[in-house]
Structures are given as C-alpha cells and as structure tokens.
PDB file of N, CA and C in Angstrom:
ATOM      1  N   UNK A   1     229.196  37.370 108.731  1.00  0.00           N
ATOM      2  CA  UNK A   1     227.834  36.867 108.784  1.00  0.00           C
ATOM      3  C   UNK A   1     227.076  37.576 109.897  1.00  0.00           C
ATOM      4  N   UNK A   2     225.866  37.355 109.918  1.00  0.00           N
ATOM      5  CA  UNK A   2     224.928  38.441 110.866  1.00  0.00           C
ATOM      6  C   UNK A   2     224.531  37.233 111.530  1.00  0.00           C
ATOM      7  N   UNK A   3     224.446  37.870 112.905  1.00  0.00           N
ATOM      8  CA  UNK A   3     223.789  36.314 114.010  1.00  0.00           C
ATOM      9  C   UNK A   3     222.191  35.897 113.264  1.00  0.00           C
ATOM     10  N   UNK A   4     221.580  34.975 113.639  1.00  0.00           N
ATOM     11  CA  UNK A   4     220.239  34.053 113.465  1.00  0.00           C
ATOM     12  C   UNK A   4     219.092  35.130 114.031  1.00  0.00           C
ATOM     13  N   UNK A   5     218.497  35.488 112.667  1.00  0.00           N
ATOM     14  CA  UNK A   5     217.255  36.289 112.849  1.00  0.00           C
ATOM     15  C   UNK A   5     217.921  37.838 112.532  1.00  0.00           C
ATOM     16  N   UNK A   6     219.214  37.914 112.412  1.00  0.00           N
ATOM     17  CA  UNK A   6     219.447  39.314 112.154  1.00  0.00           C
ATOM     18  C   UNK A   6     219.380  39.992 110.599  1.00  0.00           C
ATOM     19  N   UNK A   7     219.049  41.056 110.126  1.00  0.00           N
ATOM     20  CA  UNK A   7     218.665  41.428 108.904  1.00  0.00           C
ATOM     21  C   UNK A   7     219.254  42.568 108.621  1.00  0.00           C
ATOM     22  N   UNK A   8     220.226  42.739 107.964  1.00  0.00           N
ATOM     23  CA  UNK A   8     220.883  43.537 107.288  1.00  0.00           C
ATOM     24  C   UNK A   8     220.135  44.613 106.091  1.00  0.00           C
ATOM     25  N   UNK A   9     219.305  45.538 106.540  1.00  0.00           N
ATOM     26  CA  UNK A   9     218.981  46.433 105.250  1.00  0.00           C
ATOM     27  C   UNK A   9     219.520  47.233 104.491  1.00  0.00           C
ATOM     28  N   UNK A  10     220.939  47.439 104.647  1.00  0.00           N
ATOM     29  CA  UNK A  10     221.804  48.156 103.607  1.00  0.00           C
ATOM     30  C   UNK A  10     221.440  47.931 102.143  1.00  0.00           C
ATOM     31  N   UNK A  11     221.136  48.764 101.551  1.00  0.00           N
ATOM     32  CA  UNK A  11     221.428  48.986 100.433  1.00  0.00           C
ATOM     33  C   UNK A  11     222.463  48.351  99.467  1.00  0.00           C
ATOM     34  N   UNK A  12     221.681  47.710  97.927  1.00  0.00           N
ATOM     35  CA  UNK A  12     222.487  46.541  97.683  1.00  0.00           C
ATOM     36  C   UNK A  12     224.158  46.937  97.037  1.00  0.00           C
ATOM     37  N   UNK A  13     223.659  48.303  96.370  1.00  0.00           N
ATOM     38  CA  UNK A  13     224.913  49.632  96.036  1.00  0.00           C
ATOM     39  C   UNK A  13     224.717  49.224  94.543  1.00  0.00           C
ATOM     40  N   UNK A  14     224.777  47.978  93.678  1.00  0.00           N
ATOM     41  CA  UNK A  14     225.296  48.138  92.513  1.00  0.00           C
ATOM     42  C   UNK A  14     223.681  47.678  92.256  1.00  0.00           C
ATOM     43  N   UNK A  15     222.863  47.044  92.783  1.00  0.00           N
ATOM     44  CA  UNK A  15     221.390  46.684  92.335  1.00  0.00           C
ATOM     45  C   UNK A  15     221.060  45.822  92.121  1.00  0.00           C
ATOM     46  N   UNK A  16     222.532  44.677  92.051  1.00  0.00           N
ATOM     47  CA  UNK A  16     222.212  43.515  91.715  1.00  0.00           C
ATOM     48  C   UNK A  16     221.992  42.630  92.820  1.00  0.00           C
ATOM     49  N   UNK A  17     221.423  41.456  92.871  1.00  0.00           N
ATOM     50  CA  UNK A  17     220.992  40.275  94.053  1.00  0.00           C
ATOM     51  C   UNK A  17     221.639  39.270  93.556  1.00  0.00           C
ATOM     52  N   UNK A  18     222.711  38.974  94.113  1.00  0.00           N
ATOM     53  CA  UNK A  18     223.586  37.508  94.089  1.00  0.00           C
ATOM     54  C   UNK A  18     223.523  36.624  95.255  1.00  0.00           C
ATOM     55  N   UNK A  19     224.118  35.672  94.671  1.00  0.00           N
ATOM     56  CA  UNK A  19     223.797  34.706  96.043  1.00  0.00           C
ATOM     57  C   UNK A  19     224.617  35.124  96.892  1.00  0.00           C
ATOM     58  N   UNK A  20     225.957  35.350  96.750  1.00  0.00           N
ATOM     59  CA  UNK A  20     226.809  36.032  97.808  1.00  0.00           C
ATOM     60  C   UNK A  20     226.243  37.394  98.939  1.00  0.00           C
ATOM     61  N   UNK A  21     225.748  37.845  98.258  1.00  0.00           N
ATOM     62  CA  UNK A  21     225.028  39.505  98.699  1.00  0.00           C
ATOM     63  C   UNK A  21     223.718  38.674 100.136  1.00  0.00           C
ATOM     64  N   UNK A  22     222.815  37.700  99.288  1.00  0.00           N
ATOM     65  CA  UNK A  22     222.136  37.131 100.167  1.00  0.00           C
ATOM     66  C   UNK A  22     222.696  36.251 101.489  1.00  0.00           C
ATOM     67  N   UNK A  23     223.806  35.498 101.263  1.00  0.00           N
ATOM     68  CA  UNK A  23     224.307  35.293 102.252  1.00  0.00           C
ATOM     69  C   UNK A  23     225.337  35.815 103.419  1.00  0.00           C
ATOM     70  N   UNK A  24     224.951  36.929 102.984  1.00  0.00           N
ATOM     71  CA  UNK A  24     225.377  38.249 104.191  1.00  0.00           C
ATOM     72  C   UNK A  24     225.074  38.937 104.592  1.00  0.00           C
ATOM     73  N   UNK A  25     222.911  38.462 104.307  1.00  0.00           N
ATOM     74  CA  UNK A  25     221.966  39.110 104.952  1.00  0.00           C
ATOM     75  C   UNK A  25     221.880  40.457 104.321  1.00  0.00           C
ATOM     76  N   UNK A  26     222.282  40.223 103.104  1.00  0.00           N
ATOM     77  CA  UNK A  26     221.660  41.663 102.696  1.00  0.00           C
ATOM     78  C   UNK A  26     220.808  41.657 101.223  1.00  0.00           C
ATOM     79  N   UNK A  27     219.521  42.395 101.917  1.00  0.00           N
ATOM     80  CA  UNK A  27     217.855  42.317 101.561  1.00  0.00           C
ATOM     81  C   UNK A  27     218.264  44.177 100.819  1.00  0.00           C
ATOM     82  N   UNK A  28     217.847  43.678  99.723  1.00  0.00           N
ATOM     83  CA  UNK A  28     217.434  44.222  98.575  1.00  0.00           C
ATOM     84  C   UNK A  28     216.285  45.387  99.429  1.00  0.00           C
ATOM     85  N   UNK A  29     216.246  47.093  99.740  1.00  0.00           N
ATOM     86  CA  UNK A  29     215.304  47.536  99.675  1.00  0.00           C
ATOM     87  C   UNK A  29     214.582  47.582  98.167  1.00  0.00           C
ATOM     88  N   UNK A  30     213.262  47.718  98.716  1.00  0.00           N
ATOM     89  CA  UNK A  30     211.985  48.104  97.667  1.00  0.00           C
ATOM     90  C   UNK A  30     212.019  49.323  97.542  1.00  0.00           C
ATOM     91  N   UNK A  31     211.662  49.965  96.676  1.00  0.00           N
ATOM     92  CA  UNK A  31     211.255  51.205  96.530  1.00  0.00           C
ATOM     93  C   UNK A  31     209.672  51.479  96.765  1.00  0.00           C
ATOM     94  N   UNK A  32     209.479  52.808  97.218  1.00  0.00           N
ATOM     95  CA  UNK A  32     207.752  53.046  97.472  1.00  0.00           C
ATOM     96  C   UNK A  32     207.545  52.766  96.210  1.00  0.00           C
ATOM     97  N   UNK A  33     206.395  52.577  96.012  1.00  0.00           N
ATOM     98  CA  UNK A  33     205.593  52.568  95.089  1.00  0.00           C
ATOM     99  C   UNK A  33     205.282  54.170  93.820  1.00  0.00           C
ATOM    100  N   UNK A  34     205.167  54.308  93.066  1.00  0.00           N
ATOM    101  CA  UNK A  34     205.382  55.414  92.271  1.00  0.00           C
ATOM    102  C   UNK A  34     203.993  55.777  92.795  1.00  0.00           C
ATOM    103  N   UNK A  35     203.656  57.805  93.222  1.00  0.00           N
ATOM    104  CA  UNK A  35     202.344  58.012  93.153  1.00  0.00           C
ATOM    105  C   UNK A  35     202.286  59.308  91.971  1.00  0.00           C
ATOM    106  N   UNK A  36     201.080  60.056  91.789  1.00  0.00           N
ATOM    107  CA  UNK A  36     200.911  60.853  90.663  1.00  0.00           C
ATOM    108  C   UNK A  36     202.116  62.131  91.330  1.00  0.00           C
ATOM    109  N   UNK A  37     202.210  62.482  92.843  1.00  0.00           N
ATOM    110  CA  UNK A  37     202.457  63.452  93.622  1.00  0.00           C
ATOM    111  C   UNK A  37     204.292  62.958  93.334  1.00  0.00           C
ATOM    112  N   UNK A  38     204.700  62.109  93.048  1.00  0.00           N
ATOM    113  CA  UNK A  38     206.025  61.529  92.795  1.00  0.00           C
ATOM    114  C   UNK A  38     206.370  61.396  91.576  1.00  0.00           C
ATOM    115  N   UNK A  39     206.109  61.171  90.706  1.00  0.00           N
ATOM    116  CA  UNK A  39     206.441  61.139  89.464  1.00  0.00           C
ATOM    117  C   UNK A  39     207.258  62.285  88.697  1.00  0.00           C
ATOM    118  N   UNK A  40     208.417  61.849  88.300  1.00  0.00           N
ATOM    119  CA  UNK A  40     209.823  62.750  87.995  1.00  0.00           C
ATOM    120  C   UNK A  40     208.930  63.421  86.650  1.00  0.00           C
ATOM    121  N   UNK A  41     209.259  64.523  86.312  1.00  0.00           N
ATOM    122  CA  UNK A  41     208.648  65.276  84.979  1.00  0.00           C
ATOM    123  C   UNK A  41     207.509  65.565  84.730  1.00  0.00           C
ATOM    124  N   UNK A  42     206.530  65.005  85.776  1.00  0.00           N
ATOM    125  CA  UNK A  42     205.191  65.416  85.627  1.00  0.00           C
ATOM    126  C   UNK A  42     205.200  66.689  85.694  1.00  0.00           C
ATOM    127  N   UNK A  43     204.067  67.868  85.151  1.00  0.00           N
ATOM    128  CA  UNK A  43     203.856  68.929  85.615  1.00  0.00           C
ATOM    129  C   UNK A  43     202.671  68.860  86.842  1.00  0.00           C
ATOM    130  N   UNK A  44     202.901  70.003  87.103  1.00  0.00           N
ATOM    131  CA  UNK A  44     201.430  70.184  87.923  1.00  0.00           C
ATOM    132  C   UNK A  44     200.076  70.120  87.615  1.00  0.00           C
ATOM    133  N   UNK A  45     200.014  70.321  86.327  1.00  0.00           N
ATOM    134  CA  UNK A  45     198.773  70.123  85.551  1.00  0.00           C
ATOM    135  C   UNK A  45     198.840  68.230  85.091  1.00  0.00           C
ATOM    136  N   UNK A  46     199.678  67.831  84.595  1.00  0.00           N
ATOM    137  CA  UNK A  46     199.661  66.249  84.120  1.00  0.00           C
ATOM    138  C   UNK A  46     199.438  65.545  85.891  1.00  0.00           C
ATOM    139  N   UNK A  47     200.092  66.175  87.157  1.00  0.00           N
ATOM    140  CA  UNK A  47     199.677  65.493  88.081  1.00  0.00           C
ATOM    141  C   UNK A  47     198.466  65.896  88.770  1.00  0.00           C
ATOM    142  N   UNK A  48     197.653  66.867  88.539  1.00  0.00           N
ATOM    143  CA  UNK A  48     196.313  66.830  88.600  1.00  0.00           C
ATOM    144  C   UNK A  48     195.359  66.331  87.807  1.00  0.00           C
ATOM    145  N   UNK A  49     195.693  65.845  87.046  1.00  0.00           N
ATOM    146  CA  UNK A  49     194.771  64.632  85.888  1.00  0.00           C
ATOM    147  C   UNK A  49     194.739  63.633  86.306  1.00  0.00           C
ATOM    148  N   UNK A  50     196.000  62.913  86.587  1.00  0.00           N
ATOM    149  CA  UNK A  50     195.923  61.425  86.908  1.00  0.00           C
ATOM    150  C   UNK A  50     195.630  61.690  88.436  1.00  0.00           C
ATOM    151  N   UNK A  51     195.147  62.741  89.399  1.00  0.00           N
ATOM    152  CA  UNK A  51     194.532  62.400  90.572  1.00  0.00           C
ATOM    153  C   UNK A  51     193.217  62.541  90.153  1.00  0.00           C
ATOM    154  N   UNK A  52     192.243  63.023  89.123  1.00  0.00           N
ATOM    155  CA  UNK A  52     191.132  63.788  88.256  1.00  0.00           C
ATOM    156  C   UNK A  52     190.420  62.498  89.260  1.00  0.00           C
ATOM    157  N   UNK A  53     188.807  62.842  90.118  1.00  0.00           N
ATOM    158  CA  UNK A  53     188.426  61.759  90.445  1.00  0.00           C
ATOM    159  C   UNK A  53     186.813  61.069  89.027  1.00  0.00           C
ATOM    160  N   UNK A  54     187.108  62.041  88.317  1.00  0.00           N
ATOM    161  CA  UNK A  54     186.208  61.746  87.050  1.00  0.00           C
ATOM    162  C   UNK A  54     186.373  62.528  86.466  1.00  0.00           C
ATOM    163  N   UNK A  55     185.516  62.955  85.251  1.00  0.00           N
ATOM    164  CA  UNK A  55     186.059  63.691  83.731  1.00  0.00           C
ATOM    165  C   UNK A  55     186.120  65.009  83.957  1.00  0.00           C
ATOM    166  N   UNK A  56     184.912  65.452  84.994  1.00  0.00           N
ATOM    167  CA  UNK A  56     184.470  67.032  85.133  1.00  0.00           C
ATOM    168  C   UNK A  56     186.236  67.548  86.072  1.00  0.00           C
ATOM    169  N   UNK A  57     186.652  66.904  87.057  1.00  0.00           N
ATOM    170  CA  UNK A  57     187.881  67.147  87.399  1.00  0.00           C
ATOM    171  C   UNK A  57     188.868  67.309  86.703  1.00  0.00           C
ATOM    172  N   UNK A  58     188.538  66.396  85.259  1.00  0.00           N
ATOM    173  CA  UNK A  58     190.142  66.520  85.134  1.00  0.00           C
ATOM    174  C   UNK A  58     189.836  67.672  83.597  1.00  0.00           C
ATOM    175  N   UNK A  59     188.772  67.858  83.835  1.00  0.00           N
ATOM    176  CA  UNK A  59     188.788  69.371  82.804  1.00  0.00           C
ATOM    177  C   UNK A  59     189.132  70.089  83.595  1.00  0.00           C
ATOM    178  N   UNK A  60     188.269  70.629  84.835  1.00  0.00           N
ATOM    179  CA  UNK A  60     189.221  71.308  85.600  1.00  0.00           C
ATOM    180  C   UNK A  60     190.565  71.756  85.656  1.00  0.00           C
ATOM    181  N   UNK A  61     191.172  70.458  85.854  1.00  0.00           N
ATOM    182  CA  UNK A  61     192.801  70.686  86.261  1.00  0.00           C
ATOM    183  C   UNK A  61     193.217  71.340  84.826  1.00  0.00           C
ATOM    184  N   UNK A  62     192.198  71.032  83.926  1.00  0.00           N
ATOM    185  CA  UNK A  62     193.350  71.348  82.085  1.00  0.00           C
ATOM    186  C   UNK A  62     192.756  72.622  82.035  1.00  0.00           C
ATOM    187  N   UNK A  63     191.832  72.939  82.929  1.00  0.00           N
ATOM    188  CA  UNK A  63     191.358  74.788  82.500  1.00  0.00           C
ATOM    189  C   UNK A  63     190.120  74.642  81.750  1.00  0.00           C
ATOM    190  N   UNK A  64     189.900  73.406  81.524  1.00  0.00           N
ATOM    191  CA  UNK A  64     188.468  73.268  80.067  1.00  0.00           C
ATOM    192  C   UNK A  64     186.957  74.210  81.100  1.00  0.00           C
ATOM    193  N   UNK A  65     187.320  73.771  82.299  1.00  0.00           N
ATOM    194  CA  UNK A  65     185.771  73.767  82.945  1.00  0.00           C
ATOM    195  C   UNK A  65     184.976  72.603  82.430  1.00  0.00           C
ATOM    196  N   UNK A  66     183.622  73.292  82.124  1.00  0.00           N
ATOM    197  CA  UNK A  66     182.630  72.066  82.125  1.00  0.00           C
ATOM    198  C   UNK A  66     182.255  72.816  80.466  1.00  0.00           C
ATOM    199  N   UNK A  67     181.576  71.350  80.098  1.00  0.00           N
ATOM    200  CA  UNK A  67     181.043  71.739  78.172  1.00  0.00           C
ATOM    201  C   UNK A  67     180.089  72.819  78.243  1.00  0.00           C
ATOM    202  N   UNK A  68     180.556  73.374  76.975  1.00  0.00           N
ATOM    203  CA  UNK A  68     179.817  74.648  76.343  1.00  0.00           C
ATOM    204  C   UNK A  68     178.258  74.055  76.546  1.00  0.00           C
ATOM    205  N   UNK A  69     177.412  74.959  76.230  1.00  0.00           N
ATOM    206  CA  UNK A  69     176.104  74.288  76.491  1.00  0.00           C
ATOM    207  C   UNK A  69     175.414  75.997  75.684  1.00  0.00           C
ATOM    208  N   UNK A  70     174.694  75.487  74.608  1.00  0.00           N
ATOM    209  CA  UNK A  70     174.585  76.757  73.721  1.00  0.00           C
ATOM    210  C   UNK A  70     173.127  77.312  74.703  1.00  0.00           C
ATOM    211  N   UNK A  71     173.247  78.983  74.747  1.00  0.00           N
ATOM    212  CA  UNK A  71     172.381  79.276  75.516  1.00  0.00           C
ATOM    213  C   UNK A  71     170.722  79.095  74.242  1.00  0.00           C
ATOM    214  N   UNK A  72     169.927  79.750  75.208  1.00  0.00           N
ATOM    215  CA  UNK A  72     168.557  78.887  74.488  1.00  0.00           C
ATOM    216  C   UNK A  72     168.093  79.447  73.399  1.00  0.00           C
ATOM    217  N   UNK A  73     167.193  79.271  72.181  1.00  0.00           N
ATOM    218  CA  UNK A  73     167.007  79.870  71.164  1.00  0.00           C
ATOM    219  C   UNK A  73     166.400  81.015  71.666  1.00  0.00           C
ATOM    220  N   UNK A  74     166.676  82.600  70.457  1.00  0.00           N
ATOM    221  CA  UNK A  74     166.243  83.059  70.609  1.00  0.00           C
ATOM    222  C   UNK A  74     167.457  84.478  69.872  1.00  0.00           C
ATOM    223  N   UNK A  75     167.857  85.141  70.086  1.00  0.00           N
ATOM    224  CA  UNK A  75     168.856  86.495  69.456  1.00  0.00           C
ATOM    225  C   UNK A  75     169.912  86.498  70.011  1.00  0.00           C
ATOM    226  N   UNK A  76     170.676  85.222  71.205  1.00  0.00           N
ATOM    227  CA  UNK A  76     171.847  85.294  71.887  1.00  0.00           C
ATOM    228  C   UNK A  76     172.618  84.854  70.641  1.00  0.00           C
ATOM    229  N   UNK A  77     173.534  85.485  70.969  1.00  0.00           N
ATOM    230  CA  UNK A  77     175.124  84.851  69.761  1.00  0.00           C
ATOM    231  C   UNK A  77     175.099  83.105  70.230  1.00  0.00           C
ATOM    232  N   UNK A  78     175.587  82.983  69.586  1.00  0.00           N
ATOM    233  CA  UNK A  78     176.212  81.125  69.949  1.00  0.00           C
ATOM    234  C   UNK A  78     174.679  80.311  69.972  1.00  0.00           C
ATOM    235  N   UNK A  79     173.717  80.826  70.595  1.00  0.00           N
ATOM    236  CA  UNK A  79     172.116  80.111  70.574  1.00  0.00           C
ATOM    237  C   UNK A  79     171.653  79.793  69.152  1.00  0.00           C
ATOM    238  N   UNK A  80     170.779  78.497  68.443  1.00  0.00           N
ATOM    239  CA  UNK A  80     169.880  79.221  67.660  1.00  0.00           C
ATOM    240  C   UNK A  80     168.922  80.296  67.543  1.00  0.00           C
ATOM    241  N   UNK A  81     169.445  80.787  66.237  1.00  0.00           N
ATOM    242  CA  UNK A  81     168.774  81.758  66.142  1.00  0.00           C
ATOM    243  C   UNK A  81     167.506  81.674  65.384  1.00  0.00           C
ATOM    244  N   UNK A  82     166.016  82.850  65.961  1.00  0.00           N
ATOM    245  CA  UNK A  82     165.320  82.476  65.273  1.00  0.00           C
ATOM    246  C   UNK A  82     164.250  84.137  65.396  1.00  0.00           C
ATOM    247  N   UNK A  83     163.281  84.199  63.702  1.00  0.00           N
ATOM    248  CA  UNK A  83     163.030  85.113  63.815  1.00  0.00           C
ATOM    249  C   UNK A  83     161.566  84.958  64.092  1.00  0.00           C
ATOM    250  N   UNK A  84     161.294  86.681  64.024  1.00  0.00           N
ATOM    251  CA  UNK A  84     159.900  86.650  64.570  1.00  0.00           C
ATOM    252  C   UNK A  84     159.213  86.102  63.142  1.00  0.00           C
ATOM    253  N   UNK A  85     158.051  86.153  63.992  1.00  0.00           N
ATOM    254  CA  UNK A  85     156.556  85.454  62.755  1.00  0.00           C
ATOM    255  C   UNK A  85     156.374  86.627  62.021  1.00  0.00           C
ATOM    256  N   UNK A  86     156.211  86.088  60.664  1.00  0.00           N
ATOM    257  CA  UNK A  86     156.127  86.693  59.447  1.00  0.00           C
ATOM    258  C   UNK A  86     154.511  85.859  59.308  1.00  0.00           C
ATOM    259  N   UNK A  87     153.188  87.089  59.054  1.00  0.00           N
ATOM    260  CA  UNK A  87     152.289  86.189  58.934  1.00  0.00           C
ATOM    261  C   UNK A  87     152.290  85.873  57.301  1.00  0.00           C
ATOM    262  N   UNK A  88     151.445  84.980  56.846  1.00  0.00           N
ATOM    263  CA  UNK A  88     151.287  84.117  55.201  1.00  0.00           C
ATOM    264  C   UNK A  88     151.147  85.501  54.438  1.00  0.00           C
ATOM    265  N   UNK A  89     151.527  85.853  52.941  1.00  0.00           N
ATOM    266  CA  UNK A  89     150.777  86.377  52.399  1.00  0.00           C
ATOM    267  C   UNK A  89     149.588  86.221  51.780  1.00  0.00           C
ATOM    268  N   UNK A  90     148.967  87.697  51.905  1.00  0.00           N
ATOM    269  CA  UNK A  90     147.460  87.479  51.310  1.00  0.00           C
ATOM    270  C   UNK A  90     147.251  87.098  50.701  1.00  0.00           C
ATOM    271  N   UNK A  91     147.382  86.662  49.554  1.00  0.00           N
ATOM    272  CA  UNK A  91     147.433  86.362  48.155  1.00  0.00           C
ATOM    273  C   UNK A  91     148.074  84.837  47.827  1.00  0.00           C
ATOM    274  N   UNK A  92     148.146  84.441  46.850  1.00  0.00           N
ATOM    275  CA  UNK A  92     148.901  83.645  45.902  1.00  0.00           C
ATOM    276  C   UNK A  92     150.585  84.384  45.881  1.00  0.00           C
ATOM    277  N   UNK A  93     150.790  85.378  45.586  1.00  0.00           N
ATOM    278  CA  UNK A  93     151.916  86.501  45.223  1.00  0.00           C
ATOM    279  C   UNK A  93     152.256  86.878  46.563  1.00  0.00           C
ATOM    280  N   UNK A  94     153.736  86.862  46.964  1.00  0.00           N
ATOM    281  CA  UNK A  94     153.430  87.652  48.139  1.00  0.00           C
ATOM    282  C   UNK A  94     153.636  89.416  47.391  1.00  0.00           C
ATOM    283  N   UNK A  95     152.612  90.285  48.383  1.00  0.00           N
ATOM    284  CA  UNK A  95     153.550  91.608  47.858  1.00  0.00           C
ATOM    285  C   UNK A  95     154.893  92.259  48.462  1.00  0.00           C
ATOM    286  N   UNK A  96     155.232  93.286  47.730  1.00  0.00           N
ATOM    287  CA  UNK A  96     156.669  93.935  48.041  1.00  0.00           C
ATOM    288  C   UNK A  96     156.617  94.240  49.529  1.00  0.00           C
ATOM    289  N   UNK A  97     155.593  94.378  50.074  1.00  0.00           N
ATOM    290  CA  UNK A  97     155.187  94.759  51.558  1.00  0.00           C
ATOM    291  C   UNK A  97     155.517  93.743  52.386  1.00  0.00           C
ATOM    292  N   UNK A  98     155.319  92.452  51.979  1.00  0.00           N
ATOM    293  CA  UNK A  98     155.561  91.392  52.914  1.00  0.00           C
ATOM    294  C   UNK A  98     156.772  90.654  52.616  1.00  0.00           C
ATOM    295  N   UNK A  99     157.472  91.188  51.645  1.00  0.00           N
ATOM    296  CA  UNK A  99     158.676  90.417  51.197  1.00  0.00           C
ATOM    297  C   UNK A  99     159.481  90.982  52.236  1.00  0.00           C
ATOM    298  N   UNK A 100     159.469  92.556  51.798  1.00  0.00           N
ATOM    299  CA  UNK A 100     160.185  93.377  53.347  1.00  0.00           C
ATOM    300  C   UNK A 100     160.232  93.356  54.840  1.00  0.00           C
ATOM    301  N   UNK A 101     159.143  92.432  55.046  1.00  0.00           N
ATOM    302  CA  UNK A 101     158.550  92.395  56.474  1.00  0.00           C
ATOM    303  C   UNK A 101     159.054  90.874  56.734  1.00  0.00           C
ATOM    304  N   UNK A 102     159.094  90.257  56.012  1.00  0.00           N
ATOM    305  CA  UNK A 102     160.093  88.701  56.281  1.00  0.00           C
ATOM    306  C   UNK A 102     161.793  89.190  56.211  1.00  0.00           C
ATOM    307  N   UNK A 103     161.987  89.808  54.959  1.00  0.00           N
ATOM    308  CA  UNK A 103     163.082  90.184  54.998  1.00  0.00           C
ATOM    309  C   UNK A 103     163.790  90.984  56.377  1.00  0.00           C
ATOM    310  N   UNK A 104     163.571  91.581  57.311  1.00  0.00           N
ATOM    311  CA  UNK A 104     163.294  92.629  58.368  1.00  0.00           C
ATOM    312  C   UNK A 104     163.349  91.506  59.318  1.00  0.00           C
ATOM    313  N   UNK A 105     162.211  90.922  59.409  1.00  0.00           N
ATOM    314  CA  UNK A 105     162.343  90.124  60.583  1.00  0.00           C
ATOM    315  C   UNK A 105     163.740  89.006  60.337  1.00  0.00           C
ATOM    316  N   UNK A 106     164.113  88.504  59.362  1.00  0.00           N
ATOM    317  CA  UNK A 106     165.709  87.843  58.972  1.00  0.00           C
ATOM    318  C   UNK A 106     166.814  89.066  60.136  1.00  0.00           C
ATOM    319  N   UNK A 107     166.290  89.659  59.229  1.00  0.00           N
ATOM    320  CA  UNK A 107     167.998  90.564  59.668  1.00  0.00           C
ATOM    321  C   UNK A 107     167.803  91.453  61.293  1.00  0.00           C
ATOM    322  N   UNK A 108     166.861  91.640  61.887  1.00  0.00           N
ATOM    323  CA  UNK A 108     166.524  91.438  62.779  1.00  0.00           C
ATOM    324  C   UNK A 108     166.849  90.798  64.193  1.00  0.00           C
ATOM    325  N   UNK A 109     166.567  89.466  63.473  1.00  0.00           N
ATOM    326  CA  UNK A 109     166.879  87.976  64.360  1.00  0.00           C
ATOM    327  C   UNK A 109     168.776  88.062  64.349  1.00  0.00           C
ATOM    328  N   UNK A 110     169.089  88.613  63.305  1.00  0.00           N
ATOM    329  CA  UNK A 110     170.672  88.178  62.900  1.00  0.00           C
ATOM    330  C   UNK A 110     170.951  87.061  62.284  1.00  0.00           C
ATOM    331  N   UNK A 111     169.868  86.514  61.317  1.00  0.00           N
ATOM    332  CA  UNK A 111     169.906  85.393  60.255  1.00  0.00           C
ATOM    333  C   UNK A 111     170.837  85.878  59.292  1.00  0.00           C
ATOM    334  N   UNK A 112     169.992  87.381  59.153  1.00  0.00           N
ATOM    335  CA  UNK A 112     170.494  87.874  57.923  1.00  0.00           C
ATOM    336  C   UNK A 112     171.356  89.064  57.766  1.00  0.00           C
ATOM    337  N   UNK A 113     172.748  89.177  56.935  1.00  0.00           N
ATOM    338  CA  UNK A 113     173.062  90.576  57.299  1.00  0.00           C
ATOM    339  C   UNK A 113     172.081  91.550  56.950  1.00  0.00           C
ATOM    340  N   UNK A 114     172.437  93.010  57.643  1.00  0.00           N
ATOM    341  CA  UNK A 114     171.912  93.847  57.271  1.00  0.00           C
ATOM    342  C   UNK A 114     172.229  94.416  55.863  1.00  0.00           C
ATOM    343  N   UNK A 115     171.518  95.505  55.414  1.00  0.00           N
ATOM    344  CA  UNK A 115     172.078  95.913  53.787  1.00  0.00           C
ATOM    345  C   UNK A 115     173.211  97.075  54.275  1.00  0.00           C
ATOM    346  N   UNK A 116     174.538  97.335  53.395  1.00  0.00           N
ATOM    347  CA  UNK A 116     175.449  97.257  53.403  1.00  0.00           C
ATOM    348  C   UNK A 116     175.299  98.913  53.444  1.00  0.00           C
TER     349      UNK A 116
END
C-alpha cells in the first residue's frame, strides 16, 4: 500500500481498472488528447486540412488555390466570347457582302471555326 496522500502513476500495463489495481494507488494515465499534428496515418496534406483555418486554406493545402474566375469577355480563351458589330443589312435581304462580314467577324472572335 502507498502511505495517505501518496499516488502511484505507473502505468496500468494490461489497461484494465480493477478494484484491486485501485487499491494500490494505481491511477490509470490519460492519454493527450489526439491533435491533427498526431494523428497515426495522416498525410501531410490530410493534416493540413483539418488545421485549414477556412475553405481558401484548405484548398491551399490540396493544391486547388483559389476558384477559377473566367477572365472578362472579350477574345481570351476560357472568357466569353464575343464578336465585333456587324451593322443591320440594308435591305430586307441581307447581301453576299454582309453575310461575309458577319461571317468574318464569327470566326474572328473564335465563335466560329475558320474554313478548312
């Protein structure tokens, strides 16, 4: 037995808490607490997520960066695309002149392929 007030922290060895074990002053250690920096099998990337202090971080840690964001209209790839002004035709009809000149400004912009 351990004198009055004395505390035995040995280790319980098999894990179990019996009454016997307690009456020989021996206290069960705790274990720390699990943190992301501790965790058995994590990678380095899964333990920089669960430290992520919001979303933009934890793209970060996965390599994403931050969202695509299409650049502004106009002839960039990935942007809408858009062509120049084609004015009305003269007429009721358009003519062959202005069919070409819409057509042109399409392929132009990169609406449209070019002819082959």
């Amino acid at each position: 037995m351990l004198a009055a007030g004395a505390v035995n922290t040995a280790a319980i060895g098999d894990g179990q808490v019996t009454a016997a074990k307690l009456a020989k002053g021996v206290i069960p250690t705790v274990p720390a607490a699990p943190t992301a920096d501790t965790l058995s099998g994590a990678t380095a990337t899964g333990k920089a997520v669960l430290k992520a202090a919001d979303a933009a971080a934890a793209r970060t840690a996965i390599g994403a960066g931050t969202p695509y964001v299409l650049p502004a209209a106009g002839t960039a790839l990935g942007g809408v695309k858009r062509a120049a002004y084609v004015a009305d035709p003269a007429g009721d009809a358009p003519t062959k002149a202005e069919f070409i000149a819409l057509r042109d400004a399409l392929v132009t912009a990169g609406i449209m392929a070019p002819k082959a």
